[in-house]
Protein backbone atom coordinates (compact mmCIF):
# COMPACT_ATOMS: atom_id res chain seq x y z
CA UNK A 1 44.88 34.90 2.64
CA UNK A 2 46.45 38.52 3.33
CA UNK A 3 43.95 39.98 0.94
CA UNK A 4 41.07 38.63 3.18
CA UNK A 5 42.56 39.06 6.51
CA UNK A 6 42.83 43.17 5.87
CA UNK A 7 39.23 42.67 4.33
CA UNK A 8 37.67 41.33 7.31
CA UNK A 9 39.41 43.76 9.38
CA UNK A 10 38.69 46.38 7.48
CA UNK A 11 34.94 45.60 7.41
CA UNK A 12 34.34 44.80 10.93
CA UNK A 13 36.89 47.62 12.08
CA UNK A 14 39.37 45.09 14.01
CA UNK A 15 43.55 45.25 13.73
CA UNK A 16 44.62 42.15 11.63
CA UNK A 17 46.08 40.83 15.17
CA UNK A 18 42.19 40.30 16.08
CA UNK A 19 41.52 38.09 12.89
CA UNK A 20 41.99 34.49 12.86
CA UNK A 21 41.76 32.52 9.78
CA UNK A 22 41.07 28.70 9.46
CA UNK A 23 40.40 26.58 5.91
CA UNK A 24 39.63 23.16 6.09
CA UNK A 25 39.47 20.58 3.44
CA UNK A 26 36.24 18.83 4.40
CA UNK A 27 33.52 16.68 2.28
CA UNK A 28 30.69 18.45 0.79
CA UNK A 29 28.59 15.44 2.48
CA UNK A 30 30.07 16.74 5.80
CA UNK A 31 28.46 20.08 4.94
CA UNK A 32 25.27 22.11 4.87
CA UNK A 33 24.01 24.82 2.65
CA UNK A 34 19.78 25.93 2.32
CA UNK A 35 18.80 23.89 5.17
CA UNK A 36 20.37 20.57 2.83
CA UNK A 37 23.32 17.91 3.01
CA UNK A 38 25.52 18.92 0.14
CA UNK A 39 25.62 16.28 -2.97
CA UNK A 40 28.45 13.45 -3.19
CA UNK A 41 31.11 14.99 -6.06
CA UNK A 42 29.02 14.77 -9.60
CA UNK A 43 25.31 14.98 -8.02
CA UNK A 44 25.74 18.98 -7.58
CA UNK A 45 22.78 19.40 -10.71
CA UNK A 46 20.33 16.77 -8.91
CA UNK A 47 20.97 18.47 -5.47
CA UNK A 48 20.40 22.09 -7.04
CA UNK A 49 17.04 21.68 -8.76
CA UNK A 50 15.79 20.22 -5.42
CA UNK A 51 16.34 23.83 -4.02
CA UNK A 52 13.42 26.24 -3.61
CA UNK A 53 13.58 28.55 -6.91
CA UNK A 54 14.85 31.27 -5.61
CA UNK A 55 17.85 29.91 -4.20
CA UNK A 56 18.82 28.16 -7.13
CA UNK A 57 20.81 29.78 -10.22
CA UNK A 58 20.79 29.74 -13.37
């Protein structure tokens, strides 16, 4: 967490006292990523080759 707080300040030219820093343990159904729902845990190939091609990896 220190390592990315004096990142981001560093980057966006901001004392660390400007930086706030939040993680959250949420479920990938709960999130969004491309425009799409993430997968339930073990459906993350299924969900990827429904991406355009050139967001998807290889």
């Amino acid at each position: 967490m220190s390592q990315t707080l004096e990142q981001i300040a560093q980057i966006v030219d901001v004392t660390a006292e400007d930086v706030w820093i939040y993680l959250q343990d949420i479920q990938a159904t709960q999130m969004v990523e491309f425009g799409r729902l993430l997968s339930a845990s073990g459906d993350e190939a299924w969900w990827a080759k429904g991406l355009p091609s050139a967001n998807q990896t290889t």
